[in-house]
N, C-alpha and C. Protein backbone atom coordinates (compact mmCIF):
# COMPACT_ATOMS: atom_id res chain seq x y z
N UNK A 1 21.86 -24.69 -1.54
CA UNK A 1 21.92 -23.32 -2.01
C UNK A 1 21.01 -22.46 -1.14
N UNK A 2 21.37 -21.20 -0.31
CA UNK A 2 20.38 -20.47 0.47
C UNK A 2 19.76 -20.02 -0.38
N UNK A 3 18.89 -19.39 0.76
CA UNK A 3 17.28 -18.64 -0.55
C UNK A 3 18.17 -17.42 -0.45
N UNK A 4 17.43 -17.20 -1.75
CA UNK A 4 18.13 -15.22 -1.76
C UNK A 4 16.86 -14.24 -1.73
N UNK A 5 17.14 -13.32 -1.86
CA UNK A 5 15.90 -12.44 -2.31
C UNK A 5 15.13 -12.26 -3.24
N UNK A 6 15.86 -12.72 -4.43
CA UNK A 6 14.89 -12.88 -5.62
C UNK A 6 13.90 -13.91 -5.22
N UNK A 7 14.79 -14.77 -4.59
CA UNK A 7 13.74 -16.37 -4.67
C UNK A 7 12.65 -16.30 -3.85
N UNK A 8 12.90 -15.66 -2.60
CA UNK A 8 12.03 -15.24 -1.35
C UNK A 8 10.93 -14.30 -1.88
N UNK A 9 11.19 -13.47 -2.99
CA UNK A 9 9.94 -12.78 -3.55
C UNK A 9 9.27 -13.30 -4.48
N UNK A 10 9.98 -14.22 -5.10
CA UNK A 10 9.11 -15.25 -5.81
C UNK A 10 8.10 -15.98 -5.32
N UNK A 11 8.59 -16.72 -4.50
CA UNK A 11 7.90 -17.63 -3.45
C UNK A 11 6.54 -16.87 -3.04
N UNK A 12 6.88 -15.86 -2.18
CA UNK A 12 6.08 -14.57 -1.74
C UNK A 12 4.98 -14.31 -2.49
N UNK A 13 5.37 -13.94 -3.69
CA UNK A 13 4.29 -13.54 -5.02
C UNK A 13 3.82 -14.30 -4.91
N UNK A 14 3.63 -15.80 -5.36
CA UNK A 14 3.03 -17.08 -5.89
C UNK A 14 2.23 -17.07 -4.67
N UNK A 15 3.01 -17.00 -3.16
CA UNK A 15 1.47 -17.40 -2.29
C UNK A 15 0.30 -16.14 -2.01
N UNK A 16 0.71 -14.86 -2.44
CA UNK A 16 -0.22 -13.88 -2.30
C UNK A 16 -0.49 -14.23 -3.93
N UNK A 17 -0.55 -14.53 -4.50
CA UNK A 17 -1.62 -14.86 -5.78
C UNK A 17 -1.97 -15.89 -5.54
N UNK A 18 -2.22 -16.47 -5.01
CA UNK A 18 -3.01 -17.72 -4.54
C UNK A 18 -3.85 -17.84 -3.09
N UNK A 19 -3.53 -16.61 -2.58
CA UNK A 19 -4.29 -16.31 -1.29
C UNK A 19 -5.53 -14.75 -2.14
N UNK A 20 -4.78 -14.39 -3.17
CA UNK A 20 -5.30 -13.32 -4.67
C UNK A 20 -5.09 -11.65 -3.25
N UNK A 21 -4.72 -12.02 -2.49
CA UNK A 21 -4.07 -10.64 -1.53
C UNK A 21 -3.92 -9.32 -2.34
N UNK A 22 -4.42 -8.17 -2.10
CA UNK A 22 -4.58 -6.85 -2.66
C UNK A 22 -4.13 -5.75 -1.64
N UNK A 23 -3.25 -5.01 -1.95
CA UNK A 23 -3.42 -3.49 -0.86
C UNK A 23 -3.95 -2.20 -1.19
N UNK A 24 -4.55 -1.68 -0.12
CA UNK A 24 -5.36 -0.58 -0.64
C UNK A 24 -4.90 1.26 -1.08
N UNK A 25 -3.46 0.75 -0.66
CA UNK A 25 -2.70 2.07 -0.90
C UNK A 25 -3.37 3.19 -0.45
N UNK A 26 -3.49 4.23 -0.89
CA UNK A 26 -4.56 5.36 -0.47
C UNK A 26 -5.50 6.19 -0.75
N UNK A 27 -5.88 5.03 -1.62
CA UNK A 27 -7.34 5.13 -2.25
C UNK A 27 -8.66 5.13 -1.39
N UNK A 28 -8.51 3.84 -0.58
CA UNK A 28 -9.34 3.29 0.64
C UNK A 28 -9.74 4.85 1.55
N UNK A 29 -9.18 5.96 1.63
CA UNK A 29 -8.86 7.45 2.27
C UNK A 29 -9.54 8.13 1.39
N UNK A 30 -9.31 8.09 0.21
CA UNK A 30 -10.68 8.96 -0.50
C UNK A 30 -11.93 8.44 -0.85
N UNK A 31 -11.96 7.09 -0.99
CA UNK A 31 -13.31 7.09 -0.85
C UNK A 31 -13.87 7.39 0.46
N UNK A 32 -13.45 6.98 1.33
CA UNK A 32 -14.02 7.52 2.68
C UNK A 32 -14.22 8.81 3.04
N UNK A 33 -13.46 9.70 2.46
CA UNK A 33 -13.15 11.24 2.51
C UNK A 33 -14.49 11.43 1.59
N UNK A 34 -14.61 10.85 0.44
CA UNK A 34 -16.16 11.37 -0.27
C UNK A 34 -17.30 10.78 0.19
N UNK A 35 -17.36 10.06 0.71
CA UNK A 35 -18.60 9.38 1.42
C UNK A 35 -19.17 10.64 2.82
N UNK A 36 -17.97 11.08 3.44
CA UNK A 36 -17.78 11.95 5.20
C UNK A 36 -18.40 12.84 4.36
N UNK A 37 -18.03 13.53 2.92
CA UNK A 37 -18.06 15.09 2.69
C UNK A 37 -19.60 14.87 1.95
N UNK A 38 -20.25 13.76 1.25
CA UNK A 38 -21.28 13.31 0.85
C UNK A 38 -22.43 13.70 2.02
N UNK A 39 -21.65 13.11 3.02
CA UNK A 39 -23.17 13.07 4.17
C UNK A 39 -22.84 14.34 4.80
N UNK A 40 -21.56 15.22 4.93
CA UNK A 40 -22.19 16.32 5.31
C UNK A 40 -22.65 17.39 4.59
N UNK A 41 -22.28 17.48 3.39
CA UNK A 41 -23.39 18.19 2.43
C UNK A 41 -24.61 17.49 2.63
N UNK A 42 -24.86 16.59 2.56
CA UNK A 42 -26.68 16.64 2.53
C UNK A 42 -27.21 17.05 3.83
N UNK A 43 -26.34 16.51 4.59
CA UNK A 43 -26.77 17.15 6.22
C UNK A 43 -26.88 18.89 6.33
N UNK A 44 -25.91 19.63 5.59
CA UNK A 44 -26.59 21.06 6.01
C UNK A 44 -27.56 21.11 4.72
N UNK A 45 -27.86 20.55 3.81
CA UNK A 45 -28.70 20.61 2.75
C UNK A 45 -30.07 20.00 2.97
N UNK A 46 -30.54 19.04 3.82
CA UNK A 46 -31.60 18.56 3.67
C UNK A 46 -32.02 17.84 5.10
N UNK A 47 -30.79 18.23 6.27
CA UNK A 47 -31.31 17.45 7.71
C UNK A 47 -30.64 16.10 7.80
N UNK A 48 -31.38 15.08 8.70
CA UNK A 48 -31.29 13.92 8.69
C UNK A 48 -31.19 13.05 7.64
N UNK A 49 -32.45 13.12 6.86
CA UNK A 49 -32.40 12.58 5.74
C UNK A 49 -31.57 13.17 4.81
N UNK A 50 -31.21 14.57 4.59
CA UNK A 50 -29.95 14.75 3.90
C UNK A 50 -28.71 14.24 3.86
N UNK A 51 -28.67 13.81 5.06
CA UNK A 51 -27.41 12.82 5.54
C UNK A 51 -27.21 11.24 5.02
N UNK A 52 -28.05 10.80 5.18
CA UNK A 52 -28.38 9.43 4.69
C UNK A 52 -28.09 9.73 2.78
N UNK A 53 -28.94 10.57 2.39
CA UNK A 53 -28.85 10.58 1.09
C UNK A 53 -27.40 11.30 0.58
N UNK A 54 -26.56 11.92 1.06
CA UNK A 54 -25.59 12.75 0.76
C UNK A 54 -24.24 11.59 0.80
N UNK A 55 -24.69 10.86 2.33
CA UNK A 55 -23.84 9.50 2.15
C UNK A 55 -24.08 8.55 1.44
N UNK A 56 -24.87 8.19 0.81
CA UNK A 56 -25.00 7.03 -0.03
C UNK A 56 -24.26 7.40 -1.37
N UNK A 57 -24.61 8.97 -1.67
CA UNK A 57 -24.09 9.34 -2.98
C UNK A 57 -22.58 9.59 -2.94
N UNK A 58 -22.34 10.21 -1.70
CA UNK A 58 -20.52 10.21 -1.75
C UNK A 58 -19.83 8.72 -1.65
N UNK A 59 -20.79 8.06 -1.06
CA UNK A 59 -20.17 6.56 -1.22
C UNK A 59 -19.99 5.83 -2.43
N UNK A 60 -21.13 6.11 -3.30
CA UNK A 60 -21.05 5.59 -4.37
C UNK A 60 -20.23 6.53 -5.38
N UNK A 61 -20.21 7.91 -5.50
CA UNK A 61 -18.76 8.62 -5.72
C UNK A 61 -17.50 8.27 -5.45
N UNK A 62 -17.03 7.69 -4.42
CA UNK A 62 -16.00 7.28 -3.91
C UNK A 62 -15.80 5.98 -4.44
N UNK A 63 -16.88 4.86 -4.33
CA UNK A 63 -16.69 3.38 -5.09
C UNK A 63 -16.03 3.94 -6.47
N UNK A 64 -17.29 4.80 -7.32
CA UNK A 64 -16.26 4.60 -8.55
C UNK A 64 -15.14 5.11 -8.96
N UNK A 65 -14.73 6.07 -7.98
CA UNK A 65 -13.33 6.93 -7.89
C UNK A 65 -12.49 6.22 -7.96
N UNK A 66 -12.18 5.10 -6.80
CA UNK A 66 -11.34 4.63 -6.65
C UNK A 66 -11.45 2.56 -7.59
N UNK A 67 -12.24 2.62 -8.05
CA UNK A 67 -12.71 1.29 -8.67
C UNK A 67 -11.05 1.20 -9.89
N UNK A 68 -10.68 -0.12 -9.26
CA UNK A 68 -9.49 -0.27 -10.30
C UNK A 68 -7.94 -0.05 -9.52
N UNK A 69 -8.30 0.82 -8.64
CA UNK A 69 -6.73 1.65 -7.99
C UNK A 69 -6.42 0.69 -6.76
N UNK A 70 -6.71 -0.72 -6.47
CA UNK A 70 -5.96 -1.85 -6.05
C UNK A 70 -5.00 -2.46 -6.32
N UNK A 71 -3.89 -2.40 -6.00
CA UNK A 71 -2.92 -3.19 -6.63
C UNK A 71 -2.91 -4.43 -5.82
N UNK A 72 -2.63 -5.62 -6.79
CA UNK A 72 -1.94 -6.78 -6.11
C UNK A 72 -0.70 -6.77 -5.83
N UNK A 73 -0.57 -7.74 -4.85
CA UNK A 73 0.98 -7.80 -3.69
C UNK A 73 1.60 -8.31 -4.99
N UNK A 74 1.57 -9.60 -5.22
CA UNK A 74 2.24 -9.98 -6.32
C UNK A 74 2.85 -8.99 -7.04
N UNK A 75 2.42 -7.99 -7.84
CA UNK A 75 2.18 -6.80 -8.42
C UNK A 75 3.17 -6.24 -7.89
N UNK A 76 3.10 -5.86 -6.85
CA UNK A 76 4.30 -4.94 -5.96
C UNK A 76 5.48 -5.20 -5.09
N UNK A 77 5.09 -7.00 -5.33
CA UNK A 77 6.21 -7.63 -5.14
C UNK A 77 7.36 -7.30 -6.15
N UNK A 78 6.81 -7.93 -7.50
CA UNK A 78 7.63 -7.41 -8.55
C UNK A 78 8.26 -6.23 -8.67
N UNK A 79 7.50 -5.47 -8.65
CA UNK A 79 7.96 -3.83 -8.78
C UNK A 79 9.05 -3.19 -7.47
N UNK A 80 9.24 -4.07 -6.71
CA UNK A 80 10.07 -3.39 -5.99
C UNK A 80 11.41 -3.06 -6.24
N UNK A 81 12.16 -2.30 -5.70
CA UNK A 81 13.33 -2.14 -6.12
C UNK A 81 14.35 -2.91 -5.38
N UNK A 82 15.73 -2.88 -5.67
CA UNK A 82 16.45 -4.20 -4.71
C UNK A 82 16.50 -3.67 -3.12
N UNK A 83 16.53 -2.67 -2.98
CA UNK A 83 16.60 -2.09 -1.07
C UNK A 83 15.37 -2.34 -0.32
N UNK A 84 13.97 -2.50 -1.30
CA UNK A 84 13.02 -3.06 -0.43
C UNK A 84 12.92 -3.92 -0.55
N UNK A 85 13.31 -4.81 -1.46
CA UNK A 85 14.05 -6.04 -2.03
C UNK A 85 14.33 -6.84 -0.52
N UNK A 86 15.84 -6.40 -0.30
CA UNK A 86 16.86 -6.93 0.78
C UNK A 86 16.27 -5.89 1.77
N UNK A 87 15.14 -5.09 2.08
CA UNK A 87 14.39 -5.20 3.60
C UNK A 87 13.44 -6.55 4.06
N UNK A 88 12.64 -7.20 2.58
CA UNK A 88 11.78 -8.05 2.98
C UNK A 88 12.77 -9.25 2.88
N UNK A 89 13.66 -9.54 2.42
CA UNK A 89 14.55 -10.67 2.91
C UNK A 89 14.98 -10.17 4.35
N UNK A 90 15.37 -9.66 4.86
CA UNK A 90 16.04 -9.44 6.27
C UNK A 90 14.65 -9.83 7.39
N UNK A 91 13.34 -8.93 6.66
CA UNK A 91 12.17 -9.38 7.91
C UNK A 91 11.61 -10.16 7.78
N UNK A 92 12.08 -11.44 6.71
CA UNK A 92 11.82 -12.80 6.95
C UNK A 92 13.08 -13.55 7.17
N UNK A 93 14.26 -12.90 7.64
CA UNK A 93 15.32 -14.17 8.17
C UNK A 93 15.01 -14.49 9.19
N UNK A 94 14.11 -14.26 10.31
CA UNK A 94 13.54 -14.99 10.92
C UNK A 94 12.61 -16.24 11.03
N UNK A 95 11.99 -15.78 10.23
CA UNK A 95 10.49 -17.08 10.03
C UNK A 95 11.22 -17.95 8.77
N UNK A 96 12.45 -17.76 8.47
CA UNK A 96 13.23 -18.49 7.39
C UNK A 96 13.91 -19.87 8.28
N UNK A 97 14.54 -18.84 9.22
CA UNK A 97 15.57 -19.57 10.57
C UNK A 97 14.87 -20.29 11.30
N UNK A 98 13.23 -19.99 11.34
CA UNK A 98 12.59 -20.79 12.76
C UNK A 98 11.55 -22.24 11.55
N UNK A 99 11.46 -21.89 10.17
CA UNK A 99 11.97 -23.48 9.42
C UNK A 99 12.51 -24.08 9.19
N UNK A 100 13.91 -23.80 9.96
CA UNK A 100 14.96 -24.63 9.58
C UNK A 100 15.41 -25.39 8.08
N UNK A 101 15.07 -24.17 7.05
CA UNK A 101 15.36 -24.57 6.07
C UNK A 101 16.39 -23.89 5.16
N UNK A 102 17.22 -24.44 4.28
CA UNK A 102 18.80 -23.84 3.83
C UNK A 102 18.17 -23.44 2.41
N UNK A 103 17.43 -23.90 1.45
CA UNK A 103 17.30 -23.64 0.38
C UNK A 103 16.27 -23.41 -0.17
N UNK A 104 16.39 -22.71 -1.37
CA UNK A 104 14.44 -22.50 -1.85
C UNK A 104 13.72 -23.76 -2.32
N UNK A 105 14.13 -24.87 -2.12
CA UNK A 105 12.95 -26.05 -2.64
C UNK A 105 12.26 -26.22 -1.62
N UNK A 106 13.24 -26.72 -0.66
CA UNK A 106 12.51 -27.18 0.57
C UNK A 106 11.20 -26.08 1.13
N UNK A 107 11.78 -25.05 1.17
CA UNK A 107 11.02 -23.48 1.95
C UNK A 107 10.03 -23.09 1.24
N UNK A 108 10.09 -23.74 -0.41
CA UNK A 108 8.51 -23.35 -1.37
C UNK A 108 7.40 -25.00 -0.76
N UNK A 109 8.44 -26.05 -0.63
CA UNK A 109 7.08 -27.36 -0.37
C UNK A 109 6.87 -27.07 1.08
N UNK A 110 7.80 -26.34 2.05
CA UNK A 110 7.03 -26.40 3.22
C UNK A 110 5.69 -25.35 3.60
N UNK A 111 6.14 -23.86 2.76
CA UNK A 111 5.19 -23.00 2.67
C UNK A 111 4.26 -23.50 1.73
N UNK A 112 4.04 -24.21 1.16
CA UNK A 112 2.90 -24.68 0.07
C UNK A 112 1.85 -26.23 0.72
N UNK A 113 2.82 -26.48 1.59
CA UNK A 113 2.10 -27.67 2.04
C UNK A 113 1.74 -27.67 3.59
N UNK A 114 1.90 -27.11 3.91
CA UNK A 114 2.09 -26.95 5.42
C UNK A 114 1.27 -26.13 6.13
N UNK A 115 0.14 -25.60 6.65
CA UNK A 115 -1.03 -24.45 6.82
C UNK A 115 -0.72 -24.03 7.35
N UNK A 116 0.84 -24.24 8.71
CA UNK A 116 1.06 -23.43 9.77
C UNK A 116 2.06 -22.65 9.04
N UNK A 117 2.77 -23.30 8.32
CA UNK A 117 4.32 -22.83 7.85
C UNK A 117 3.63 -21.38 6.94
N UNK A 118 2.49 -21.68 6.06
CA UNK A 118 1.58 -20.95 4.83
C UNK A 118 1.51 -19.52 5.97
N UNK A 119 0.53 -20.14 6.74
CA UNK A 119 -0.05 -18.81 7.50
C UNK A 119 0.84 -17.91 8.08
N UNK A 120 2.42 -18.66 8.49
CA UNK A 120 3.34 -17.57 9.16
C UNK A 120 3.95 -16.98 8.26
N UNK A 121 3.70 -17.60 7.00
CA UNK A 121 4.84 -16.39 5.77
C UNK A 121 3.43 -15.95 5.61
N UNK A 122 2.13 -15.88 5.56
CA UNK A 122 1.33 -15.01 5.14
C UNK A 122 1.21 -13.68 6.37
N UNK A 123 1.01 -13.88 7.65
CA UNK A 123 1.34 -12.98 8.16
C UNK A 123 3.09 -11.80 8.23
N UNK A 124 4.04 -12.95 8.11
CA UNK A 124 5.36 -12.03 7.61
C UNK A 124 4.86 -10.68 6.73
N UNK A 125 4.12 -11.78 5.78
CA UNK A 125 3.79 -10.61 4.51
C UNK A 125 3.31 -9.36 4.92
N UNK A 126 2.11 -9.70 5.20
CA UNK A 126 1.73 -9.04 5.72
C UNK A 126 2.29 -7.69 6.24
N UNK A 127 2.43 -8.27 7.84
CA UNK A 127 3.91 -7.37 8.79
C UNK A 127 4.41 -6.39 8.21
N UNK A 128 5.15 -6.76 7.28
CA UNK A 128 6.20 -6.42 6.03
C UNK A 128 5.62 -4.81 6.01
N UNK A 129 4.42 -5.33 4.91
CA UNK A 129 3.50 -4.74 4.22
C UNK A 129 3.06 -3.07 5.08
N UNK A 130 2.49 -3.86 6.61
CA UNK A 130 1.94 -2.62 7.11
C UNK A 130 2.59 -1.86 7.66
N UNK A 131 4.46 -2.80 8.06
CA UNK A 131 4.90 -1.95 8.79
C UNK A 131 6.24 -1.13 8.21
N UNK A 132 6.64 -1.46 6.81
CA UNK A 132 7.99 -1.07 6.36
C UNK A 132 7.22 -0.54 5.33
N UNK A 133 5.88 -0.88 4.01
CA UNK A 133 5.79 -0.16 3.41
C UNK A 133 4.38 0.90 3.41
N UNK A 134 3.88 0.46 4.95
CA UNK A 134 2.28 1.34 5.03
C UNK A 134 1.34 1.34 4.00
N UNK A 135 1.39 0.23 4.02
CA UNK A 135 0.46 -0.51 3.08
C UNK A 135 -0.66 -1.55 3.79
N UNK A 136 -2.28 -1.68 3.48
CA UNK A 136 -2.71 -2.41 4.36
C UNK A 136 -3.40 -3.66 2.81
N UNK A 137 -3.19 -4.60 3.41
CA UNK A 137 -3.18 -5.46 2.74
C UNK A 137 -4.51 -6.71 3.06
N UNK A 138 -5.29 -6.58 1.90
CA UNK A 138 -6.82 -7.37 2.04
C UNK A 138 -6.77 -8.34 1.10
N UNK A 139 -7.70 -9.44 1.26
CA UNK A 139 -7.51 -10.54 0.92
C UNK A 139 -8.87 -10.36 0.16
């Protein structure tokens, strides 16, 4: 039986919850945006040392801004709809074809047992991730 897409995102999910893989969507952009605007308020407010202190506080503004607004891949594996669905099956019929494998049993024990087979669907993921949904994806 070939893998399909459901099965391929299954698979998918299970090894980014077990690698516990997170993306930062564009959250990672405002905290950084309050940390920049942190240190330059203290910088026309207080100098050098305004700076230091203006950044520490926009940083820690920004930590708790965005504290929580990580999603897991798993997470957004699920949630996809079927067209990004059948994009991430298509940009793994490659690394599907170069395991030479026809069905989802075989293709879950070789990605589960295998560190080279693991690491090339973890980079696929990846790929996927940064380049079809601009998403950057941390472990």
């Amino acid at each position: 039986m070939p893998v399909s897409p459901e099965e391929l995102v299954r698979l998918l999910a299970l090894l980014a919850q077990e690698e516990n893989l997170k993306v930062t969507v564009k959250e990672t952009m405002k905290g950084g945006a309050m940390a920049g605007a942190g240190a330059v308020i203290g910088g026309f407010c207080g100098g050098p040392v305004g700076i230091a202190v203006g950044g520490t506080l926009g940083s820690i503004a920004g930590a708790i801004m965005t504290s929580g607004k990580f999603k897991s891949v798993p997470e957004i594996l699920c949630e996809m709809d079927p067209v990004t669905r059948n994009q991430l099956f298509e940009h793994f019929q490659n690394v599907i074809t170069g395991f030479g494998t026809h069905d989802v049993v075989t293709l879950t024990r070789l990605v589960m047992g295998d560190p080279i087979a693991r690491i090339q669907a973890l980079n696929g993921l990846k790929n996927f991730f940064l380049t079809t949904l601009k998403m950057d994806v941390t472990s």
